[in-house]
C-alpha atoms as a PDB file:
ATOM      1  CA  UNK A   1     -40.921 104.336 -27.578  1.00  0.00           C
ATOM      2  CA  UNK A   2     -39.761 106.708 -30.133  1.00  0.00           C
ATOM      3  CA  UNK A   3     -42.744 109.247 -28.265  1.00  0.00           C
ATOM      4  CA  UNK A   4     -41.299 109.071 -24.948  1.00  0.00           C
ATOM      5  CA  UNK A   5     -37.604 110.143 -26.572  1.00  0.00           C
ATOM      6  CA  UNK A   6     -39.354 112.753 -28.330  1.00  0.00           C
ATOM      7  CA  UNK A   7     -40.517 113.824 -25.433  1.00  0.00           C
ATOM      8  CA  UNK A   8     -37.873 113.305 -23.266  1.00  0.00           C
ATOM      9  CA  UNK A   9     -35.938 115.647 -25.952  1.00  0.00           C
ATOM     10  CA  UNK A  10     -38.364 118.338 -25.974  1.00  0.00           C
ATOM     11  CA  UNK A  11     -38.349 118.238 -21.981  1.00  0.00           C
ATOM     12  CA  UNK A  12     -34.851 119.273 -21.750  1.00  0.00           C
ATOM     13  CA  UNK A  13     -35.101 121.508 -24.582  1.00  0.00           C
ATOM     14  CA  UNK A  14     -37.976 123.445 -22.699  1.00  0.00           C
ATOM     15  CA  UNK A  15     -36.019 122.887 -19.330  1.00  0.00           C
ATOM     16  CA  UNK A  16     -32.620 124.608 -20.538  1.00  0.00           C
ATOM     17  CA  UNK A  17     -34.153 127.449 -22.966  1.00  0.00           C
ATOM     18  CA  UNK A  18     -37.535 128.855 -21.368  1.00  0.00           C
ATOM     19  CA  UNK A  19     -35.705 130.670 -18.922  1.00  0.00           C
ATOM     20  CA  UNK A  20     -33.695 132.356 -21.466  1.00  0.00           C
ATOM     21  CA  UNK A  21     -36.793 133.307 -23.789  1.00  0.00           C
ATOM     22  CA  UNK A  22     -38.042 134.631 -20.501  1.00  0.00           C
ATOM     23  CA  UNK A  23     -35.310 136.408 -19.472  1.00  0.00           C
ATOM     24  CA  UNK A  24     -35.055 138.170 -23.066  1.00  0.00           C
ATOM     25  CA  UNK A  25     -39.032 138.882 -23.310  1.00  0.00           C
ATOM     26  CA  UNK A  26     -38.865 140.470 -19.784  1.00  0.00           C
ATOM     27  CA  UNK A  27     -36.177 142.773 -21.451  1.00  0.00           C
ATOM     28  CA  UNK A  28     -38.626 144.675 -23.192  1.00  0.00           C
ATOM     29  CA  UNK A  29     -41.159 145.139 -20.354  1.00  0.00           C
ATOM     30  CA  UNK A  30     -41.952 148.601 -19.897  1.00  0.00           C
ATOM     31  CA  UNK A  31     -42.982 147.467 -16.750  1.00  0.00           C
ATOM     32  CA  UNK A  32     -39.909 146.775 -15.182  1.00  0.00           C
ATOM     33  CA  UNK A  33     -41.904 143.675 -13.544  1.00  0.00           C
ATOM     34  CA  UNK A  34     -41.695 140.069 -13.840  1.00  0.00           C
ATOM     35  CA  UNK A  35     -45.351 140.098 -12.233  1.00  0.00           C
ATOM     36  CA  UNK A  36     -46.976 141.413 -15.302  1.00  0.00           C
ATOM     37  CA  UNK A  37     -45.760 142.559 -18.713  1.00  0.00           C
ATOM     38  CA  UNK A  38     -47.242 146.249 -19.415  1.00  0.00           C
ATOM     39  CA  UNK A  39     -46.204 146.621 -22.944  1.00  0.00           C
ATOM     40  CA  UNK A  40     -43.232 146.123 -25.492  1.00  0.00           C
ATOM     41  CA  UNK A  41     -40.330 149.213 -24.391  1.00  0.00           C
ATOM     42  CA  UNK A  42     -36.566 149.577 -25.192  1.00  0.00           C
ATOM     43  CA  UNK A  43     -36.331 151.569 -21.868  1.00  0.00           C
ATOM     44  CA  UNK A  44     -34.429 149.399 -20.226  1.00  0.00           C
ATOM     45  CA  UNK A  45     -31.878 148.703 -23.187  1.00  0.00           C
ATOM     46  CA  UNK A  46     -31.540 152.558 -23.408  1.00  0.00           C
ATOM     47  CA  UNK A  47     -30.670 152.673 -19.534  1.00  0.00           C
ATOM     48  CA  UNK A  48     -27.834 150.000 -20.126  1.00  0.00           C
ATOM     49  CA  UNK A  49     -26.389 151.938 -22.844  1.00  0.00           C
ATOM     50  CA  UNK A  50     -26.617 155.418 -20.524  1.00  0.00           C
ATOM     51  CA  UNK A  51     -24.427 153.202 -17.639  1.00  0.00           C
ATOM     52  CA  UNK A  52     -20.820 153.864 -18.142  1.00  0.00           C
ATOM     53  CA  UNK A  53     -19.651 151.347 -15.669  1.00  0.00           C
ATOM     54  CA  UNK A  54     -21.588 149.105 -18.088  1.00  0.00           C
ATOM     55  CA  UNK A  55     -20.116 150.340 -20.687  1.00  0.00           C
ATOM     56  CA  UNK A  56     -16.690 150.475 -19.946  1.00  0.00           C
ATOM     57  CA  UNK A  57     -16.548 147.023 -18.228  1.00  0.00           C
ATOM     58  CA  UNK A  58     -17.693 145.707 -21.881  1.00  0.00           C
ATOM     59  CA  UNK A  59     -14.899 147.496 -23.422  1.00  0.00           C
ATOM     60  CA  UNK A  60     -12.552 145.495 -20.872  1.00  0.00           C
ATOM     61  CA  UNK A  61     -13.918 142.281 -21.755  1.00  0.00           C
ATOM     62  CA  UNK A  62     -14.090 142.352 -25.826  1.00  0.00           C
ATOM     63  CA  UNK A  63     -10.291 143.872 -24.992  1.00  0.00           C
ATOM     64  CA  UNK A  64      -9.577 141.216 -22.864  1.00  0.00           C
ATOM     65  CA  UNK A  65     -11.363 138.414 -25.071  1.00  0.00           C
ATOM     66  CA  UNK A  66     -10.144 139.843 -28.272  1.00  0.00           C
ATOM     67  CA  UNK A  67      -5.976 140.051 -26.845  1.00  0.00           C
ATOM     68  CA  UNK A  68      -6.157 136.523 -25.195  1.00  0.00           C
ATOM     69  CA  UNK A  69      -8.195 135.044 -28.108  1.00  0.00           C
ATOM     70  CA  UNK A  70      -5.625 136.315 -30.642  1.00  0.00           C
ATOM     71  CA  UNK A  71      -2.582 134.943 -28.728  1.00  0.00           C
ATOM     72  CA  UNK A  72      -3.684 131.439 -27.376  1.00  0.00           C
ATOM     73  CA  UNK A  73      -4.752 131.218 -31.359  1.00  0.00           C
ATOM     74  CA  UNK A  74      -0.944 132.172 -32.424  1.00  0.00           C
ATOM     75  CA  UNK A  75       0.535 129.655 -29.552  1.00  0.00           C
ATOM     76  CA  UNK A  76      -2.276 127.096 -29.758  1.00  0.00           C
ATOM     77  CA  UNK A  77      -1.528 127.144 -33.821  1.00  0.00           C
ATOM     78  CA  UNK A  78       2.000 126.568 -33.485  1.00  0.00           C
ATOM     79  CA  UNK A  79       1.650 124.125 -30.596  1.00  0.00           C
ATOM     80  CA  UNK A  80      -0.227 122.220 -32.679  1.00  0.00           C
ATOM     81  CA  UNK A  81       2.193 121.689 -35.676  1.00  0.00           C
ATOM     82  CA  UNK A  82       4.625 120.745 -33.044  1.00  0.00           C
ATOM     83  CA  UNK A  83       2.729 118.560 -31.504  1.00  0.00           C
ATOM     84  CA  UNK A  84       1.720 117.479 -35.282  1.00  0.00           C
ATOM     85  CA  UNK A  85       5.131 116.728 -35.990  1.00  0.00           C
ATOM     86  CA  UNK A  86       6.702 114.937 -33.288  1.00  0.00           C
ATOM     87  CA  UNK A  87       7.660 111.143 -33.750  1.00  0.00           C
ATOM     88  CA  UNK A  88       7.713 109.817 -29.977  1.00  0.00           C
ATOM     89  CA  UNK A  89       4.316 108.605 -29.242  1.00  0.00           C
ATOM     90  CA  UNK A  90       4.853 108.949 -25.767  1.00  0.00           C
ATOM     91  CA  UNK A  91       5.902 112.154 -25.625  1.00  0.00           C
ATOM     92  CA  UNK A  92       3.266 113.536 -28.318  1.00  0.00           C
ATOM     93  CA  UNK A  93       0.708 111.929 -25.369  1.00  0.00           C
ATOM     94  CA  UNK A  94       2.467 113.467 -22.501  1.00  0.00           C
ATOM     95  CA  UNK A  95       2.211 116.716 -24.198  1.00  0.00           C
ATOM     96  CA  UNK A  96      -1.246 116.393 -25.173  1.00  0.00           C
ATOM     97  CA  UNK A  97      -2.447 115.682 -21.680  1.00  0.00           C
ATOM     98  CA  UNK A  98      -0.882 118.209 -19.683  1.00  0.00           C
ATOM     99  CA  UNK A  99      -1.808 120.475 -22.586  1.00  0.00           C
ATOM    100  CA  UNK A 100      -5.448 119.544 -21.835  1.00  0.00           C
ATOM    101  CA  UNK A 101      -5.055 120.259 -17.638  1.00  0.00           C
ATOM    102  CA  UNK A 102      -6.657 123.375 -17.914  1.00  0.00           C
ATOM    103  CA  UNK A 103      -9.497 122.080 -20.181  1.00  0.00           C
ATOM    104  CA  UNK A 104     -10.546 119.067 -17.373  1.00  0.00           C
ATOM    105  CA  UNK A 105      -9.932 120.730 -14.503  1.00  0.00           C
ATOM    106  CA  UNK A 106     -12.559 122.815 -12.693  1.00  0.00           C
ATOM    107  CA  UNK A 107     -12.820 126.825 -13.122  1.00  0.00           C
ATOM    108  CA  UNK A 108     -12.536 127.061  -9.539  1.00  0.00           C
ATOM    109  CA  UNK A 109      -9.196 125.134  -9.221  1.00  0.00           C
ATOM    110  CA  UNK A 110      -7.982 126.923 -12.133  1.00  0.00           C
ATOM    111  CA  UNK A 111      -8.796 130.139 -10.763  1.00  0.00           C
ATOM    112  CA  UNK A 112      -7.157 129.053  -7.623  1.00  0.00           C
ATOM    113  CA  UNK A 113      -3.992 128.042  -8.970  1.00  0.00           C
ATOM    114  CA  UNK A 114      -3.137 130.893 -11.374  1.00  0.00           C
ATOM    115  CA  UNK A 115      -3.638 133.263  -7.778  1.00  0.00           C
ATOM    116  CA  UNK A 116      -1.570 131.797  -5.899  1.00  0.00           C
ATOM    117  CA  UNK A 117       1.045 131.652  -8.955  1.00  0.00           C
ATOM    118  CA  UNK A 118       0.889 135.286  -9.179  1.00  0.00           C
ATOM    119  CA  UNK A 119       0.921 135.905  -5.197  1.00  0.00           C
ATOM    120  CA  UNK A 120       3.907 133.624  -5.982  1.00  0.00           C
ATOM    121  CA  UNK A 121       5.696 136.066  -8.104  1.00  0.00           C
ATOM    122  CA  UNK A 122       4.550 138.858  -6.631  1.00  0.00           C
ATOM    123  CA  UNK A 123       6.335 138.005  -3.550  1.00  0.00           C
ATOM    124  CA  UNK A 124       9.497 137.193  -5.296  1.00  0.00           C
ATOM    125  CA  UNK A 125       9.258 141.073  -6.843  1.00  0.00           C
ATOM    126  CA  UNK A 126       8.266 142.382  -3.816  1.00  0.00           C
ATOM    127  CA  UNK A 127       4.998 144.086  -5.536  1.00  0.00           C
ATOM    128  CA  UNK A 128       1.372 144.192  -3.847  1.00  0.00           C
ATOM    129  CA  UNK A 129       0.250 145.942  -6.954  1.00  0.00           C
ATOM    130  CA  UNK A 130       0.171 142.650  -9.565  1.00  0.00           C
ATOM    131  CA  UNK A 131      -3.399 141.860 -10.015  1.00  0.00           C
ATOM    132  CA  UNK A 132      -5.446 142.980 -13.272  1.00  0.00           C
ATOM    133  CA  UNK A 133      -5.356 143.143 -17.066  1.00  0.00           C
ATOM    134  CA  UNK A 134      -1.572 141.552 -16.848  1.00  0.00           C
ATOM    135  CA  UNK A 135      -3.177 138.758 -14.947  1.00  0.00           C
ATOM    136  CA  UNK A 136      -6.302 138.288 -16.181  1.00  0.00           C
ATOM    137  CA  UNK A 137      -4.696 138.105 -20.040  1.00  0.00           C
ATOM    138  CA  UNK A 138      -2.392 135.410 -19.140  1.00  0.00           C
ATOM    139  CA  UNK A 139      -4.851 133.698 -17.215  1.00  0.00           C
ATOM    140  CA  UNK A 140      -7.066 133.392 -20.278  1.00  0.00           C
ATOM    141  CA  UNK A 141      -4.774 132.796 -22.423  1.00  0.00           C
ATOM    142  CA  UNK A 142      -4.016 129.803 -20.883  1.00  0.00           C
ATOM    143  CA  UNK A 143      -7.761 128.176 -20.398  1.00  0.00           C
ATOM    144  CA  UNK A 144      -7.773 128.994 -24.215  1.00  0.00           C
ATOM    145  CA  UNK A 145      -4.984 127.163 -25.102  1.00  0.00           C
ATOM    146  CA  UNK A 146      -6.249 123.550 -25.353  1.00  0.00           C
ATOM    147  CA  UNK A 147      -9.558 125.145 -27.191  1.00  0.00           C
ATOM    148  CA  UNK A 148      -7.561 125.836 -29.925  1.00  0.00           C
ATOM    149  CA  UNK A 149      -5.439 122.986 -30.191  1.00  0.00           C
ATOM    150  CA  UNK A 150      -8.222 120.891 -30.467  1.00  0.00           C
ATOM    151  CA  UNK A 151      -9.802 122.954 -33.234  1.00  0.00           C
ATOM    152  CA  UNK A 152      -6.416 122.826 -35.128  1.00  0.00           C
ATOM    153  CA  UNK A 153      -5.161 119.266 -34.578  1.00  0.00           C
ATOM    154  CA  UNK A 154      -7.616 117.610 -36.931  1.00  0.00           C
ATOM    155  CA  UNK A 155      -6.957 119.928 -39.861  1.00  0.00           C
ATOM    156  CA  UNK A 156      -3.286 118.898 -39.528  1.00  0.00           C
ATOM    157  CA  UNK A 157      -4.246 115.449 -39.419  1.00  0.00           C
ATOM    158  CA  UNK A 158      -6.337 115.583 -42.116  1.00  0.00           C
ATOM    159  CA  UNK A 159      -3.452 117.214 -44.372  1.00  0.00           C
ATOM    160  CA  UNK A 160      -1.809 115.404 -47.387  1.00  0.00           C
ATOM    161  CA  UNK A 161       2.130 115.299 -46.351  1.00  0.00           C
ATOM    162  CA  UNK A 162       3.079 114.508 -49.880  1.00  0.00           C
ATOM    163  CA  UNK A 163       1.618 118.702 -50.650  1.00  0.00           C
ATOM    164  CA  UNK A 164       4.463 120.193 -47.874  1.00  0.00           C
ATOM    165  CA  UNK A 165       7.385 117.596 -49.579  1.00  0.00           C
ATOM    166  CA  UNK A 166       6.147 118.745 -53.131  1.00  0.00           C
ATOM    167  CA  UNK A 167       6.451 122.068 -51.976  1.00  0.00           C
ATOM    168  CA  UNK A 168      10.028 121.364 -50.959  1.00  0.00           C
ATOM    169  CA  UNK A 169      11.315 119.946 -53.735  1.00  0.00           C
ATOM    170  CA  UNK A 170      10.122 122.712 -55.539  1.00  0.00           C
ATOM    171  CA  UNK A 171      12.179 125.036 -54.095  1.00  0.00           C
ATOM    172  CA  UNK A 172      10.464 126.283 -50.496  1.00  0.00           C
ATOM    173  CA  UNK A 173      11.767 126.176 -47.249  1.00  0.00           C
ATOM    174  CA  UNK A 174      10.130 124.124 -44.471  1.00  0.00           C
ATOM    175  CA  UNK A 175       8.958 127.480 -43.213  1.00  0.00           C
ATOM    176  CA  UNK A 176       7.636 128.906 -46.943  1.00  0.00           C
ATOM    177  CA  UNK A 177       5.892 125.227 -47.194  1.00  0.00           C
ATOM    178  CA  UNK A 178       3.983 125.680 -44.045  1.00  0.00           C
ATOM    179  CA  UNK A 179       2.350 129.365 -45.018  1.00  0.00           C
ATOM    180  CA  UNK A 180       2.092 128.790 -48.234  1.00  0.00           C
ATOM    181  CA  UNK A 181       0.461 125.326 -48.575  1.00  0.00           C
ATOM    182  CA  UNK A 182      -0.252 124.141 -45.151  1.00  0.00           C
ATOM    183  CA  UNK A 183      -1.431 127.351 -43.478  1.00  0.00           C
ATOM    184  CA  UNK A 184      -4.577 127.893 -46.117  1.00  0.00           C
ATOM    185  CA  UNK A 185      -5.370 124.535 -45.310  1.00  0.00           C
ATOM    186  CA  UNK A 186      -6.252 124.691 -41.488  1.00  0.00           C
ATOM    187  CA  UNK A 187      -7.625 128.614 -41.993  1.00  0.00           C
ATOM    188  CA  UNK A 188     -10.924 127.040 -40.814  1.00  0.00           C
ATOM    189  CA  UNK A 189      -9.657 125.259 -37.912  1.00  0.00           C
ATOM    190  CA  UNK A 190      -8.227 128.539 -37.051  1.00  0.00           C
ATOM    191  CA  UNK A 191     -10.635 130.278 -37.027  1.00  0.00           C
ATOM    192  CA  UNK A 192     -13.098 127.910 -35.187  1.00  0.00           C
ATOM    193  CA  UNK A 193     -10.354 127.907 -32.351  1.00  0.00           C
ATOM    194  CA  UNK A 194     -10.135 131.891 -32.125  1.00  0.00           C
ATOM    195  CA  UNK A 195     -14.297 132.299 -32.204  1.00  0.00           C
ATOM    196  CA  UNK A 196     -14.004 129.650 -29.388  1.00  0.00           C
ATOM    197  CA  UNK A 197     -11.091 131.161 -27.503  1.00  0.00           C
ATOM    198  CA  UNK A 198     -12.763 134.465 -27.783  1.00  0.00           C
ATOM    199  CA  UNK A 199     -16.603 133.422 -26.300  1.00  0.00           C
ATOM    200  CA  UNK A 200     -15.098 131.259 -23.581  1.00  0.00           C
ATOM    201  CA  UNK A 201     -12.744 134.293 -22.470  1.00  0.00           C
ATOM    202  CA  UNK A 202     -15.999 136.964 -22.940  1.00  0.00           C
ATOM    203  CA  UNK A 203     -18.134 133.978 -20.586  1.00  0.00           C
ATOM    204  CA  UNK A 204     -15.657 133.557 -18.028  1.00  0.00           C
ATOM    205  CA  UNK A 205     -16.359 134.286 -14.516  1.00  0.00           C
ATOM    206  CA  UNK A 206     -14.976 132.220 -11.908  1.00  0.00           C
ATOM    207  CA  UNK A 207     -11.387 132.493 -13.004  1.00  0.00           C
ATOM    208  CA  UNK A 208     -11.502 136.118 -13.626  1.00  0.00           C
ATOM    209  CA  UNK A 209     -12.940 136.702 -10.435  1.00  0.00           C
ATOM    210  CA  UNK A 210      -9.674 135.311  -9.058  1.00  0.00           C
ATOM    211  CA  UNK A 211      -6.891 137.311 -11.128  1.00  0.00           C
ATOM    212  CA  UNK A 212      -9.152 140.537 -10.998  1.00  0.00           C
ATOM    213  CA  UNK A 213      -8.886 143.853  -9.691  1.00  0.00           C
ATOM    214  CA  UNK A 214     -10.980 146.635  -9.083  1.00  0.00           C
ATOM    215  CA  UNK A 215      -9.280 148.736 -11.538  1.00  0.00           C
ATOM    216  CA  UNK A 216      -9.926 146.773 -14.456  1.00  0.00           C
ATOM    217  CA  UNK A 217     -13.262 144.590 -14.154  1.00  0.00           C
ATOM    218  CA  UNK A 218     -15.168 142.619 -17.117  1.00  0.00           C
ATOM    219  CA  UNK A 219     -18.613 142.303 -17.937  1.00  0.00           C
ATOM    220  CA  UNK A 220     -19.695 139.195 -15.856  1.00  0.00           C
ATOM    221  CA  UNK A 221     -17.848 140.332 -12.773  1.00  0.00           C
ATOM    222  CA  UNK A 222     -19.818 143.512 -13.017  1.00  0.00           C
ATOM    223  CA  UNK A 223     -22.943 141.293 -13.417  1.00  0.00           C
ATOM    224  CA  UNK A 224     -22.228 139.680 -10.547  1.00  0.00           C
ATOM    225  CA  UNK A 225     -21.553 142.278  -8.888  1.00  0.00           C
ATOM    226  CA  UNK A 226     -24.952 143.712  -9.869  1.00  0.00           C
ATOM    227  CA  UNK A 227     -26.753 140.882  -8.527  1.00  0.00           C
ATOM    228  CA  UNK A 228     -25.180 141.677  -4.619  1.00  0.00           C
ATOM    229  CA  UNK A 229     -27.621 144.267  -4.555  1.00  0.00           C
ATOM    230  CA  UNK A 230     -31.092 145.283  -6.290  1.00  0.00           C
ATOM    231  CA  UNK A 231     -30.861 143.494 -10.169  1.00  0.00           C
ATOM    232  CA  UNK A 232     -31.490 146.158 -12.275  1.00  0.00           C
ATOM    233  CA  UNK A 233     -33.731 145.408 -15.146  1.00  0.00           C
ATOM    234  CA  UNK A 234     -30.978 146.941 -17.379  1.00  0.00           C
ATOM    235  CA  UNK A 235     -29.120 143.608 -16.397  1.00  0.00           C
ATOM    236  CA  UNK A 236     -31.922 141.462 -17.864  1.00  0.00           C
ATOM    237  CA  UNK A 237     -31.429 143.815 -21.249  1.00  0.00           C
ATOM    238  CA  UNK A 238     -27.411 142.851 -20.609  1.00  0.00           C
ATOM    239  CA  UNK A 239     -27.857 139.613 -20.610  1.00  0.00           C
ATOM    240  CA  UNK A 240     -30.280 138.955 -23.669  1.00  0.00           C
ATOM    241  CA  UNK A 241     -27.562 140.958 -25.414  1.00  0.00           C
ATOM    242  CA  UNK A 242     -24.690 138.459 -24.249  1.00  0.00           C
ATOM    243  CA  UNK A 243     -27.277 135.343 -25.256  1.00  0.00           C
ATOM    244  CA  UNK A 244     -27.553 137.057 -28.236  1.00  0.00           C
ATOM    245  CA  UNK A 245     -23.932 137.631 -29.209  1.00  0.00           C
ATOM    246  CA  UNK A 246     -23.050 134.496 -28.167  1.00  0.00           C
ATOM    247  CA  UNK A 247     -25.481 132.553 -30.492  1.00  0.00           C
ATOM    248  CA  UNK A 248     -24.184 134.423 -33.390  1.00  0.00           C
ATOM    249  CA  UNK A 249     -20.498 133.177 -32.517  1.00  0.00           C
ATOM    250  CA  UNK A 250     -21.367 129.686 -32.118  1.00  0.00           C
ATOM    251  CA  UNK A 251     -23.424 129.745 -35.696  1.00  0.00           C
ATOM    252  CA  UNK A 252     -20.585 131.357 -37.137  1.00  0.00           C
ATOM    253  CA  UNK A 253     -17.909 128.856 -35.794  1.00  0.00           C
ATOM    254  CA  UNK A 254     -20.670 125.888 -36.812  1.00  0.00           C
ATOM    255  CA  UNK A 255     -20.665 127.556 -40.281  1.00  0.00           C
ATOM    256  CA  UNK A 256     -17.100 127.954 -40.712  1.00  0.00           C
ATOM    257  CA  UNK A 257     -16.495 123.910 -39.163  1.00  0.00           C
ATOM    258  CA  UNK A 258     -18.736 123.127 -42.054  1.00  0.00           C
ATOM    259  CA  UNK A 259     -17.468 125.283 -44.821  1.00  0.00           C
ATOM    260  CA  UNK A 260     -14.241 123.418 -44.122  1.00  0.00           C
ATOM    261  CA  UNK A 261     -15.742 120.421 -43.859  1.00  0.00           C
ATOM    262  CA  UNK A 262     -16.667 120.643 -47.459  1.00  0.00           C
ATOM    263  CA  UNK A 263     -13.945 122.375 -48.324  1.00  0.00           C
ATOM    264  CA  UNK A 264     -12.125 119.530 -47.465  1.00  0.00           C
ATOM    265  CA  UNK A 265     -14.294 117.009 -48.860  1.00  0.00           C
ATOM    266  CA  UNK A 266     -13.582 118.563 -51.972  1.00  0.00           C
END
């Protein structure tokens, strides 16, 4: 029995990264073929960095990720503590679920919903002209949000409300209280949320693709857009890049969930 679930485990393993170790091996080929592999070359890698449509639709998305990470971190701190705070159970679950809308529902409807919102409003200002980084910032901003409430909520849980009072009595305000003893506290949390907030708004795709213009496009709509015609193989050194950054984010947020882990433990 415990065979088959080993191998059942390594099955889906194989299954969801092959493709991926393909993808980045292929990278390399000096070739430029996925029918044989000539030899190990950084052609391809140098032809991405020589593409300044490449280049300058990756400066749009770290700018993008970096902006709407930052803020939904701010809000989605803050939101937290409120929702932290508030006595009615009912409304504290009221909160929390439509707070979590844009976390359950699919990209697609999201994306959807936040165009027609700004068609919306765009109609009311009498404006054609409303689509891009505007857009696409508050659009992120808000898939983010619920990301980073659920990274912080638990460290505010976890707190010792008898530290914030003793801090009170001693002289700080509710507002001194909360950056100078509850603040340090949830650092990790915070920072978990705003690595989160910022590789879910570098990934995104579908919802971008709505809010978008062609004046201001990201790295995975110019992927995409890539793929229309002729794939390069400059996307397949892209790509391993993106899998690449990516893993590095998620073991940094997986370090820094257990650093405070212990942290707290302690």
């Amino acid at each position: 029995m415990k065979f088959l679930q080993r191998s059942y485990i390594v099955l889906v393993f194989l299954l969801l990264y092959i493709p991926i170790i393909v993808l980045i091996a292929f990278s390399f080929n000096e070739a430029g073929s996925l029918a044989e592999y000539t030899g190990f070359s950084l052609v391809w890698y140098e032809e991405l960095f020589a593409d300044e449509e490449a280049l300058t639709s990756l400066r749009n998305s770290l700018v993008l990720a970096v902006s709407s990470s930052l803020i939904a971190t701010v809000i989605g701190t803050f939101a937290a503590l409120g929702l932290h705070r508030m006595k009615s159970k009912w409304i504290k679950g009221s909160v929390n679920t439509v707070t979590n809308i844009p976390m359950m529902n699919p990209d697609i409807v999201t994306g959807v919903s936040m165009m027609l919102l700004f068609v919306a409003f765009a109609g009311i200002l009498g404006t054609s002209d409303f689509l891009g980084f505007g857009t696409m910032l508050i659009a992120h901003v808000t898939f983010n949000l619920p990301y980073v409430i659920l990274s912080v909520m638990p460290r505010f849980k976890a707190l010792d409300v008898s530290l914030s009072e003793a801090a009170q009595d001693l002289g700080c305000t509710p507002s001194q209280a909360f950056f100078k003893v509850e603040l340090p506290e949830i650092v990790p949390g915070i920072v978990s949320g705003l690595m989160l907030g910022f590789t879910m708004s570098l990934d995104d795709f579908v919802i971008s693709h709505f809010v978008s213009s062609p004046d201001f496009q990201t790295l995975p709509l110019y992927v995409y857009n890539q793929t229309a015609h002729n794939v390069k193989f400059s996307m397949y050194a892209l790509s391993a890049l993106i899998v690449i950054t990516i893993l590095i984010i998620l073991l940094v947020v997986n370090f820094a969930g257990s650093f405070g882990k212990k942290g707290g433990a302690k």
